[in-house]
Protein backbone atom coordinates (compact mmCIF):
# COMPACT_ATOMS: atom_id res chain seq x y z
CA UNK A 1 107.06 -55.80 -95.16
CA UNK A 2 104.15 -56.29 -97.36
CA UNK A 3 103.77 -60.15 -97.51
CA UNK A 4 104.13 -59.75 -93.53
CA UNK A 5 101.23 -57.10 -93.40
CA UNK A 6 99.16 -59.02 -95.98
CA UNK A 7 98.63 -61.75 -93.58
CA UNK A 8 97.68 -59.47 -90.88
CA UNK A 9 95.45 -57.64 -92.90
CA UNK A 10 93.80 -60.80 -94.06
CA UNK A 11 93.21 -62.07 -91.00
CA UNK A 12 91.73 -59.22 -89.31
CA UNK A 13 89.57 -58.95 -92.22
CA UNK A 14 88.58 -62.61 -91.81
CA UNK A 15 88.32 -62.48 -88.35
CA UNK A 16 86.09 -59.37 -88.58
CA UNK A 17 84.10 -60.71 -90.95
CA UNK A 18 83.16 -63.60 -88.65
CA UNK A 19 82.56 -60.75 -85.85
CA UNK A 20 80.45 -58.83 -88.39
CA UNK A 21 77.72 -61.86 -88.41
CA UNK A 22 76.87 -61.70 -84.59
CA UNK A 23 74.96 -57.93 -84.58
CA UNK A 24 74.08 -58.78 -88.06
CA UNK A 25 72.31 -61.26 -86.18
CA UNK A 26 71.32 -59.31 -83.61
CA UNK A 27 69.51 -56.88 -85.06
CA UNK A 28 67.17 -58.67 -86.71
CA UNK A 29 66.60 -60.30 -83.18
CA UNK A 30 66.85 -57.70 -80.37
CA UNK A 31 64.29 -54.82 -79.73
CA UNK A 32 66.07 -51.37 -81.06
CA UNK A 33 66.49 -50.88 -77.23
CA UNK A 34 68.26 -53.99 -76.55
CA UNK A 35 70.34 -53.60 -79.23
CA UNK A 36 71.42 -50.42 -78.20
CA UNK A 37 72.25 -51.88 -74.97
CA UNK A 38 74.33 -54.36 -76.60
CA UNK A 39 76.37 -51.59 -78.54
CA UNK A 40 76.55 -49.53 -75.37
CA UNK A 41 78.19 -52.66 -73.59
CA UNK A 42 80.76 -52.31 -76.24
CA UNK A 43 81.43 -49.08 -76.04
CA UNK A 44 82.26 -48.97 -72.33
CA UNK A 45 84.41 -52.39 -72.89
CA UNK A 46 86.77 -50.17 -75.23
CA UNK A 47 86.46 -47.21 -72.91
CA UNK A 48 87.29 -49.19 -70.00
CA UNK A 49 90.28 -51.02 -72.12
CA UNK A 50 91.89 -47.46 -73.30
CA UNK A 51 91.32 -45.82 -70.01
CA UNK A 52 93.71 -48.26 -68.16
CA UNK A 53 95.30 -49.93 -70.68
CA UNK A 54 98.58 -47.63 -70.02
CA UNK A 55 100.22 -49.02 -73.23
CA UNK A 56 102.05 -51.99 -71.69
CA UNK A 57 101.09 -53.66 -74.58
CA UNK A 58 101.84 -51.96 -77.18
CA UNK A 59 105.77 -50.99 -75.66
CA UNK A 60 106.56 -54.59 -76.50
CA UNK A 61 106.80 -53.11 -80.16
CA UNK A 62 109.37 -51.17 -78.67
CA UNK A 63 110.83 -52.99 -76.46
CA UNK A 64 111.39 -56.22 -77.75
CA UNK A 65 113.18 -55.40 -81.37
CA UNK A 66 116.12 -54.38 -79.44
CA UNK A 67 116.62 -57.21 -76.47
CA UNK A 68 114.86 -60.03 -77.98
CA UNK A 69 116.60 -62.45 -75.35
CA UNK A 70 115.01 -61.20 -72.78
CA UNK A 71 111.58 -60.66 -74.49
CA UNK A 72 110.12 -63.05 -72.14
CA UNK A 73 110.79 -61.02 -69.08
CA UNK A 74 108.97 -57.55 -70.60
CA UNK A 75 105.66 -59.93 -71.94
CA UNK A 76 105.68 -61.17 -68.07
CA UNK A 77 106.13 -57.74 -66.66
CA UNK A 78 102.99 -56.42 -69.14
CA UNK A 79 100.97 -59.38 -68.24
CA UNK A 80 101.67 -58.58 -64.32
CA UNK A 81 101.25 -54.97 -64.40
CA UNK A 82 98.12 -55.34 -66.84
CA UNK A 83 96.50 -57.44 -64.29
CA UNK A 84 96.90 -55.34 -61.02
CA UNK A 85 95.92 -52.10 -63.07
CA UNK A 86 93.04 -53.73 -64.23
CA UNK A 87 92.09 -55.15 -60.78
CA UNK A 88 92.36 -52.21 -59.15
CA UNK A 89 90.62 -50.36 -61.72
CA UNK A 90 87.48 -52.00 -61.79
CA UNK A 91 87.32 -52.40 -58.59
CA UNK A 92 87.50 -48.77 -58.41
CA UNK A 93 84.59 -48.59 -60.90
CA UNK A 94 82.47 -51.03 -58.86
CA UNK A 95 82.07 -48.73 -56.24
CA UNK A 96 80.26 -45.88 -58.02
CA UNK A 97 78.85 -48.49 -60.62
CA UNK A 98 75.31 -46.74 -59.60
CA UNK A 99 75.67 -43.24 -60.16
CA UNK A 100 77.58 -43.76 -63.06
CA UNK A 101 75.21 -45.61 -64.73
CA UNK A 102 72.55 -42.99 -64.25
CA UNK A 103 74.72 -40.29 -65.60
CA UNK A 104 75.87 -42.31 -68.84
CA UNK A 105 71.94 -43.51 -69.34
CA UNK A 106 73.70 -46.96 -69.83
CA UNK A 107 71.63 -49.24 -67.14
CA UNK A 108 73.82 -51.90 -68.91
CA UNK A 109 76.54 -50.88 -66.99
CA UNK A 110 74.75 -51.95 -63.72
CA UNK A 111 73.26 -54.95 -65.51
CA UNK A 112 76.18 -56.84 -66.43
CA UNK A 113 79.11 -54.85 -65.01
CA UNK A 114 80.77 -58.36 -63.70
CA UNK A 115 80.36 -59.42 -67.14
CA UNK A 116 82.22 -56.50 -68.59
CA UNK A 117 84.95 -56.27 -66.30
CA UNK A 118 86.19 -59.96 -67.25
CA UNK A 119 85.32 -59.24 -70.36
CA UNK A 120 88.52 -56.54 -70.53
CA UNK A 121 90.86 -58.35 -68.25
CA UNK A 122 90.58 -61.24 -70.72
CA UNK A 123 90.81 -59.25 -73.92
CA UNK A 124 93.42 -57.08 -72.91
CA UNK A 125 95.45 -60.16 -71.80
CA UNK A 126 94.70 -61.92 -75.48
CA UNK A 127 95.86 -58.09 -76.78
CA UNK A 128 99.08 -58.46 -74.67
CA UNK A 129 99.77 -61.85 -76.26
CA UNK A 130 99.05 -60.74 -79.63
CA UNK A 131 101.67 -57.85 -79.42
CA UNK A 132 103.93 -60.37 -78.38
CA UNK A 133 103.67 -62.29 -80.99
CA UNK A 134 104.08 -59.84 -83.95
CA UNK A 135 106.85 -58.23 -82.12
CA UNK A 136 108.90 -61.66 -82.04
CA UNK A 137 107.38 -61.58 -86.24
CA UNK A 138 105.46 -64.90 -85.58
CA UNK A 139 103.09 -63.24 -88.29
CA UNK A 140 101.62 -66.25 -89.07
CA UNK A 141 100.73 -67.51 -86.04
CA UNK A 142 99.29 -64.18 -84.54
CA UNK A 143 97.14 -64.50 -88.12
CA UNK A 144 96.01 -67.73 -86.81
CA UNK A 145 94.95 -66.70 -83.57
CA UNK A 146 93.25 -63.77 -84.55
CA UNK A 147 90.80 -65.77 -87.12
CA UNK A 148 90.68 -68.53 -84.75
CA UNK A 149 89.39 -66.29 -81.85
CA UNK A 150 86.94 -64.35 -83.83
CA UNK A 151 85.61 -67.67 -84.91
CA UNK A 152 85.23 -69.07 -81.49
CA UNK A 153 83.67 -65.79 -80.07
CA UNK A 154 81.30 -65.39 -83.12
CA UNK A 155 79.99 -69.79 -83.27
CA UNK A 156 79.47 -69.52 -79.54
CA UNK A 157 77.53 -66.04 -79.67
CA UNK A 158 75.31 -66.91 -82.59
CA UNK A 159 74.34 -70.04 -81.02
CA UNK A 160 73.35 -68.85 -77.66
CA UNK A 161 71.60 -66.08 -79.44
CA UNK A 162 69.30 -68.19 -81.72
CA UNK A 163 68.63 -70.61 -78.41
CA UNK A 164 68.44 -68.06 -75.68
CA UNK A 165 67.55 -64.55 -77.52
CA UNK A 166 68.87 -63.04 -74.30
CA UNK A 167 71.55 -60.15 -74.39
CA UNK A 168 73.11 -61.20 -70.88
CA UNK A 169 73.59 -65.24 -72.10
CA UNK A 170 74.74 -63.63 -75.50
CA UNK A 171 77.33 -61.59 -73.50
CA UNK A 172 78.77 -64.30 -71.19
CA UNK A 173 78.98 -66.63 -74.30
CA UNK A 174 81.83 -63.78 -75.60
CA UNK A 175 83.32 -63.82 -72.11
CA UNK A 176 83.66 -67.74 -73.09
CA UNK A 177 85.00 -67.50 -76.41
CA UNK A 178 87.64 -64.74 -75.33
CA UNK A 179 88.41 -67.20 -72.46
CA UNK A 180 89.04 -70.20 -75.16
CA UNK A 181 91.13 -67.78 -77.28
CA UNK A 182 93.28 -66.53 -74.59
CA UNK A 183 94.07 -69.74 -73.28
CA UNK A 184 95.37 -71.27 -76.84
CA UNK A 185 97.94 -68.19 -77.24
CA UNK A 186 99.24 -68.54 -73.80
CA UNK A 187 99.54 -72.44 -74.42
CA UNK A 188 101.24 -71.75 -77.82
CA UNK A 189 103.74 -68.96 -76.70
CA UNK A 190 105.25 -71.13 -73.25
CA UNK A 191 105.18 -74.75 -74.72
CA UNK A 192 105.60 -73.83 -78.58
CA UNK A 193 108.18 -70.35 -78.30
CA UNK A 194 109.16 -70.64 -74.78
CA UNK A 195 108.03 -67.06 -74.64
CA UNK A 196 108.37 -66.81 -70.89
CA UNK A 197 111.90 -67.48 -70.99
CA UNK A 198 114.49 -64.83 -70.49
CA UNK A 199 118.13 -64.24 -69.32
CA UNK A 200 116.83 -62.11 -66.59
CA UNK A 201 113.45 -61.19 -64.80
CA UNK A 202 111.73 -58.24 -63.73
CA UNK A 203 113.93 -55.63 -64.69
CA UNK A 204 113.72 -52.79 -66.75
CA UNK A 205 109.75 -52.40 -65.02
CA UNK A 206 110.35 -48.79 -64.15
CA UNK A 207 111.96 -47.55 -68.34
CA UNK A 208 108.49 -50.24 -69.70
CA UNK A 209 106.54 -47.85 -67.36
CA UNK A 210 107.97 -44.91 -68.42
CA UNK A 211 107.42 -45.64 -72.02
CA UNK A 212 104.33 -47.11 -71.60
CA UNK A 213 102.32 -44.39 -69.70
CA UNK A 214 103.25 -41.62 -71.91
CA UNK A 215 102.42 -43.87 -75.28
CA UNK A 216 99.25 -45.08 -73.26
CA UNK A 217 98.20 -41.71 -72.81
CA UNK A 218 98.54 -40.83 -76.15
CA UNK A 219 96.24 -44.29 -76.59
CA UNK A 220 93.93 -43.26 -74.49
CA UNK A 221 92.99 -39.73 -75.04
CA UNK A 222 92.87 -40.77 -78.79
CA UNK A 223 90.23 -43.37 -77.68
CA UNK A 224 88.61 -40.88 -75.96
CA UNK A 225 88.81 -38.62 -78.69
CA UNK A 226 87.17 -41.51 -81.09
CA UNK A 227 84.74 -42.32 -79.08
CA UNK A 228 83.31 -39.44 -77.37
CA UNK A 229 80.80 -38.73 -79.90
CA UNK A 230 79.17 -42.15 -78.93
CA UNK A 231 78.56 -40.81 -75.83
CA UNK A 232 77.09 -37.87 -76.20
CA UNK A 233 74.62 -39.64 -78.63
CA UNK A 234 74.09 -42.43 -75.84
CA UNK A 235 74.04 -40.00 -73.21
CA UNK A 236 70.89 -37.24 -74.91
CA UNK A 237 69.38 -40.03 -76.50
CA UNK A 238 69.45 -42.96 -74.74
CA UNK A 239 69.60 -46.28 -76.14
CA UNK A 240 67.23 -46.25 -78.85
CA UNK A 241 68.99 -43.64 -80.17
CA UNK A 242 72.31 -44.68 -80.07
CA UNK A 243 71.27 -47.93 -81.67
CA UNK A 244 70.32 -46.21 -84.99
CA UNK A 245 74.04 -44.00 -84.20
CA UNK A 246 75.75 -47.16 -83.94
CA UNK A 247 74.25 -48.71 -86.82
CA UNK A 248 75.75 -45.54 -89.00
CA UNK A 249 78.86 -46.23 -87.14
CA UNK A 250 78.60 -50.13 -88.06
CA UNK A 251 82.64 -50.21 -89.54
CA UNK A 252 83.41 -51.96 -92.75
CA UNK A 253 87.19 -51.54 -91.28
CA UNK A 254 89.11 -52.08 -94.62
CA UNK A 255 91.01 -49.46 -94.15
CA UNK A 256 91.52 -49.76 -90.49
CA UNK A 257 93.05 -53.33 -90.84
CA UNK A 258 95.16 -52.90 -93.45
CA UNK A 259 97.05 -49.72 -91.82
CA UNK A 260 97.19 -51.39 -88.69
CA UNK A 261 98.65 -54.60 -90.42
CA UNK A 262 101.29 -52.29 -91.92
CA UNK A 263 101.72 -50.44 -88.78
CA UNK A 264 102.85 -53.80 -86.72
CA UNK A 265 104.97 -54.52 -89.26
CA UNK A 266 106.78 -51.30 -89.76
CA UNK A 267 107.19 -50.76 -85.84
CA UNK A 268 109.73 -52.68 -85.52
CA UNK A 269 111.67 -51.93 -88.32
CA UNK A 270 111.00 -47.61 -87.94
CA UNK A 271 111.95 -48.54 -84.40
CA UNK A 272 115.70 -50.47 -85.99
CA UNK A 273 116.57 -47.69 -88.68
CA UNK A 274 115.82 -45.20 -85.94
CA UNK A 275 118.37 -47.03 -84.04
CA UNK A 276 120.71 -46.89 -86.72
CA UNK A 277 120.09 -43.02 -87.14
CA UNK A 278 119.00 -44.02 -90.64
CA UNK A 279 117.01 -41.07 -92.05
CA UNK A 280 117.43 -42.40 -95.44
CA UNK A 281 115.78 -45.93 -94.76
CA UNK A 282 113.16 -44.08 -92.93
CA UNK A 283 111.69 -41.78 -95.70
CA UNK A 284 111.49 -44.55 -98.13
CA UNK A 285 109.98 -47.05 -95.55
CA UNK A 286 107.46 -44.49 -94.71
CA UNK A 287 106.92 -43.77 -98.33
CA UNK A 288 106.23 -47.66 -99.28
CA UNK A 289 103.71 -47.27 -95.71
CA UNK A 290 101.68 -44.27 -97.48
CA UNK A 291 101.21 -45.44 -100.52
CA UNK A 292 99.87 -48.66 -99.65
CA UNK A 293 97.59 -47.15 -97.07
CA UNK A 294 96.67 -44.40 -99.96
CA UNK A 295 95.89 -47.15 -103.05
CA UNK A 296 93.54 -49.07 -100.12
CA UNK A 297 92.52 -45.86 -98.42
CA UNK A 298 90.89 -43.92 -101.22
CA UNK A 299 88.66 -46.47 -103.55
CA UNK A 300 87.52 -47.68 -100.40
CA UNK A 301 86.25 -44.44 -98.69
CA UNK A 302 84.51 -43.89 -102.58
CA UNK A 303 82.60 -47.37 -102.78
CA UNK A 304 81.29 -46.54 -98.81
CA UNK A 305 80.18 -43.03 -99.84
CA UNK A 306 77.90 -44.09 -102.84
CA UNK A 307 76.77 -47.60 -101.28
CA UNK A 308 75.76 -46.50 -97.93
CA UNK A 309 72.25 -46.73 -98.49
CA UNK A 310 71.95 -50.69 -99.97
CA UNK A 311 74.96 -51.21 -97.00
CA UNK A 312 73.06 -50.19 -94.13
CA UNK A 313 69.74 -51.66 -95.18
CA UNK A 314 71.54 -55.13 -96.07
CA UNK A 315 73.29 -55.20 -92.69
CA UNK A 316 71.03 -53.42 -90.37
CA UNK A 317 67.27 -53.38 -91.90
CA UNK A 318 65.34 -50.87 -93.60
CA UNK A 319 64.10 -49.88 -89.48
CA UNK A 320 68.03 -48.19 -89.33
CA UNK A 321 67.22 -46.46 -92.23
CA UNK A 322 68.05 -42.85 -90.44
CA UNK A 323 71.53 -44.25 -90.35
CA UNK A 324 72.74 -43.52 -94.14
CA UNK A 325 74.14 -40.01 -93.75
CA UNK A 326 75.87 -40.95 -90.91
CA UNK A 327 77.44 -44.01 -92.30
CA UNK A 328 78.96 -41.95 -95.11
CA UNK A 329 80.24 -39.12 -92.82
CA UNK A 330 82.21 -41.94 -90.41
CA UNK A 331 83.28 -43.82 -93.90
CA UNK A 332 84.99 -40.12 -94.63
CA UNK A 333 86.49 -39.69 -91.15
CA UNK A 334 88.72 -43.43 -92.24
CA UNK A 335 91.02 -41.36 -94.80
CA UNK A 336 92.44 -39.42 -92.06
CA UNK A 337 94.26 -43.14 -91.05
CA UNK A 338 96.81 -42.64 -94.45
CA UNK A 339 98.68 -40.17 -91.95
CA UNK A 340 100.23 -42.72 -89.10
CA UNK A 341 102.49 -40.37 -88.01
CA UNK A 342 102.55 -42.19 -84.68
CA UNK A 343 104.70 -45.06 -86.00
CA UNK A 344 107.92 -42.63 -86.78
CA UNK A 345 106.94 -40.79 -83.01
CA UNK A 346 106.70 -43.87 -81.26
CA UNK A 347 110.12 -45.30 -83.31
CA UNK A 348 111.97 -41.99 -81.92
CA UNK A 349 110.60 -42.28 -78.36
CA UNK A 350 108.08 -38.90 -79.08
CA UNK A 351 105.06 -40.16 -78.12
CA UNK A 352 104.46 -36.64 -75.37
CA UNK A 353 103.51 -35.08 -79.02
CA UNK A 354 101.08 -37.33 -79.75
CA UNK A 355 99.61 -37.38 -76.69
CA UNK A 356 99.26 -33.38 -76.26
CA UNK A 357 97.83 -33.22 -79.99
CA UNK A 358 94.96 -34.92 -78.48
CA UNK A 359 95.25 -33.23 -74.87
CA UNK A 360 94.27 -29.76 -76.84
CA UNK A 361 91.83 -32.08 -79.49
CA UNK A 362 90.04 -33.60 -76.18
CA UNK A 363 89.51 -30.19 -74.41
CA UNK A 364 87.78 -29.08 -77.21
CA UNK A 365 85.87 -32.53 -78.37
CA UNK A 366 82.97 -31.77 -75.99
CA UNK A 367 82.11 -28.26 -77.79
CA UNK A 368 82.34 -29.21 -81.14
CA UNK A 369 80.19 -31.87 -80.65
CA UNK A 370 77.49 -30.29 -78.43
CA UNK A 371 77.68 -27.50 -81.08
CA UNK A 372 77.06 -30.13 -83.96
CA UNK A 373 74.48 -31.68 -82.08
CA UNK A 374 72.34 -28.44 -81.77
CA UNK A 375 73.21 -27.36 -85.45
CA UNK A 376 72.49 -30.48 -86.72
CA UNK A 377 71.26 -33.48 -84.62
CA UNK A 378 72.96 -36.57 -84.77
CA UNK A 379 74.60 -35.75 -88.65
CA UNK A 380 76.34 -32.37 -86.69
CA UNK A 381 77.43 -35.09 -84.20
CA UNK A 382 79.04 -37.04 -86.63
CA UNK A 383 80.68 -34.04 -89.03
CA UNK A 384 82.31 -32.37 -85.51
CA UNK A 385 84.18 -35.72 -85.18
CA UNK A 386 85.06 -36.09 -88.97
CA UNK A 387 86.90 -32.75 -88.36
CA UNK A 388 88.27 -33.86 -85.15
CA UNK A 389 89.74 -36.70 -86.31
CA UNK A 390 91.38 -35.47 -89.68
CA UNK A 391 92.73 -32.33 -88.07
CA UNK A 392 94.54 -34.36 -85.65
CA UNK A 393 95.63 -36.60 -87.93
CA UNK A 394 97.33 -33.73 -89.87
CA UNK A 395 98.32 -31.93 -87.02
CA UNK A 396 100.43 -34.32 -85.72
CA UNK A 397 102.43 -35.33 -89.00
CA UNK A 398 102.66 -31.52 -89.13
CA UNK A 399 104.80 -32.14 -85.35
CA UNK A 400 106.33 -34.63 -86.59
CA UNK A 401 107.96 -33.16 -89.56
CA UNK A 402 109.29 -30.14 -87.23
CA UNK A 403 110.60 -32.78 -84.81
CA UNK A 404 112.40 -35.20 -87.22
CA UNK A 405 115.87 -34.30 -89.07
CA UNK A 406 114.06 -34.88 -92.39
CA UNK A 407 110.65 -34.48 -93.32
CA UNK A 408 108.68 -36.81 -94.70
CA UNK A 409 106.03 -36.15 -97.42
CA UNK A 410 102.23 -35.94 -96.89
CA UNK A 411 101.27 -37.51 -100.24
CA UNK A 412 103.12 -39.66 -102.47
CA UNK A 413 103.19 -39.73 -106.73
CA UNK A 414 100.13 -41.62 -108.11
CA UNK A 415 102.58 -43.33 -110.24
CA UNK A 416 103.77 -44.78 -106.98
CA UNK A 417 100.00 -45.56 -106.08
CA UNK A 418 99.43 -47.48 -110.09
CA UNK A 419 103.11 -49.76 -109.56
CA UNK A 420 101.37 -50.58 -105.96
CA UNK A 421 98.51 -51.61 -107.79
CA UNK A 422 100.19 -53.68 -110.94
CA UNK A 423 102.51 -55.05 -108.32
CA UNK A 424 99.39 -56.64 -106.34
CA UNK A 425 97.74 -57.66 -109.40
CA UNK A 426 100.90 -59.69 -110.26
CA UNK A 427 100.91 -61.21 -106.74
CA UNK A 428 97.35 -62.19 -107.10
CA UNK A 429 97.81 -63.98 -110.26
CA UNK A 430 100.95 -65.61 -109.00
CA UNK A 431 99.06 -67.30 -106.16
CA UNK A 432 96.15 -68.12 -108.22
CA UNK A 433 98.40 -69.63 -110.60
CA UNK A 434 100.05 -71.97 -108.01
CA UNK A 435 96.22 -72.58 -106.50
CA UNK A 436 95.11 -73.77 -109.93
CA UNK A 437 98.86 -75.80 -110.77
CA UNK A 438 98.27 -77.93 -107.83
């Protein structure tokens, strides 16, 4: 499970450190205004994505482990149904794209709202393939595609950027390189896996939908959740603002990556134990899952917390300087990801308690934060989601240890932690050895 998650984990981290150059870039370019457009543009793209998203997607993780011969047919039924939610959704949007606007202080929207809406349809296609592809455990080549994406999106950005300094060219340019990416993974899964080929078609639509709206939901209202402080910042103080919000919120996503390259993994094979009514198998998976995500989780939340100051000045100019206490607060809110209790929910077909955890959580977002704004500007903004976030977090492995027939632990031995550690160390010098034999 590891060596499978390491090459996840390394290529997100790759690929997002290609990403990482473009606002780098950006904001040594771009007015403090325009850059806060630029973030706000981003912000409604994953809004948009989680609103309607419905989890088709991610049910292939469920969906596939157990009828791989006719994988092809529930990857065709995602891409379909992804497409006319999509088109109806935006076209929904299109028609209030005005007053919306207006009410989010995001004149972005109305500025390049064509832009954004192929902007998801492509991504969330390139998403769909992606899912695919680690659910079939072509690890490798979803790796590939990942890096080589980033890489396209980032080359084609920069250099419109330095030739153009325009944020709509800049914009379409990532349009393009999603466009490139999307069409290489499509190319790769028919002629390369014959992914479109099944014993039967379009069947099963109506159990994918049933799975996938109630895991979507739990999706989106998490999105929500994560996201809703943005808004409020964008929303009471418009885009100049938000830019120095966003630039505390700039994500060194370590820890992110690495428990979402574990969590692709381990999907499938929480989802094949579970099938198996394998309690035993489960526990100690899940205990090799939290300890890896503790030994990464915890020195890197410490090196955030005393290098925010030389971090945000090296990536986002002394002009962002405002942004420190916030980049430490959202560096905290990242240790809350060591509790994934939604892999063992989603493996046992509970994903109604993750999505009411963040029902109740969402209802009461909009105080908290309004409160933290008042008490403390932008900083009570932040600390009102840090709470949010790791109270859900808890909440719901709390659920999920009175749902289960055994409970699994919370923390795990450091000893455990110190053998992950020697064990990686041995790795490393294993494949630095072989580097330097040849």
């Amino acid at each position: 499970m590891l060596n499978s998650s390491l090459y996840i984990f390394l290529s997100k981290l790759a690929g997002y450190a290609v990403r990482l150059a473009l606002p780098l870039f950006l904001i040594r370019l771009l007015s403090v205004s325009d850059f806060g457009a630029y973030r706000q543009f981003f912000l409604l793209e994953t809004y948009i994505g989680a609103l309607f998203q419905l989890g088709l997607n991610q049910a292939l993780y469920y969906l596939i482990p157990r009828d791989v011969k006719n994988a092809g047919a529930y990857f065709l039924n995602s891409v379909m149904m992804n497409l006319a939610v999509l088109t109806v959704a935006f076209a929904a949007i299109g028609l209030f794209v005005g007053p919306l606007s207006t009410a989010l202080n995001m004149e972005v929207l109305r500025e390049s709202y064509w832009t954004l809406a192929i902007y998801v349809v492509v991504l969330m296609l390139a998403v769909g393939c992606d899912c695919y592809l680690t659910a079939r455990q072509r690890i490798k080549a979803a790796a590939a595609f990942e890096i080589g994406g980033q890489l396209a999106v980032s080359l084609l950005s920069v250099a419109v950027a330095y030739h153009t300094r325009d944020l709509q060219s800049v914009l379409w340019s990532i349009v393009a390189g999603r466009l490139l990416q999307l069409a290489a993974m499509l190319a790769f899964i028919h002629w390369r896996m014959r992914g479109f080929t099944s014993e039967r078609y379009f069947f099963g639509i109506r159990e994918q939908l049933r799975y996938s709206i109630v895991l979507g939901a739990g999706g989106t209202l998490i999105t929500m959740l994560m996201r809703l402080h943005e808004f409020v910042v964008s929303r009471f103080y418009g885009p100049e603002g938000y830019a120095v919000y966003s630039a505390g919120c700039t994500e060194l996503p370590i820890i992110q990556m690495f428990t979402q390259s574990l969590a692709v993994v381990a999907l499938g094979q929480f989802a094949v134990l579970d099938q198996q009514n394998d309690w035993v198998g489960i526990r100690q998976l899940w205990s090799r899952v939290l300890t890896s995500s503790y030994a990464v989780a915890l020195p890197v939340t410490l090196f955030l917390v005393v290098a925010a100051k030389p971090l945000v000045v090296f990536m986002c100019t002394d002009v962002y300087i405002d942004a420190v206490p916030i980049f430490r607060v959202n560096a905290l809110v990242k240790i809350g990801l060591v509790f994934n209790y939604t892999l063992v929910l989603r493996a046992t077909n509970r994903n109604d308690i993750t999505m009411w955890i963040h029902v109740v959580a969402l209802i009461l977002a909009p105080f908290l934060l309004y409160g933290g704004m008042l008490a403390g500007g932008m900083v009570g903004i932040i600390a009102m989601q840090a709470l949010l976030m790791i109270g859900t977090r808890m909440a719901g492995t709390f659920l999920m240890n009175r749902t289960i027939p055994k409970p699994l632990p919370y923390v795990v031995p450091m000893a455990d932690i110190l053998t992950f550690y020697r064990e990686g160390w041995g790795k490393g010098r294993r494949i630095l050895a072989g580097i330097a034999h040849r």
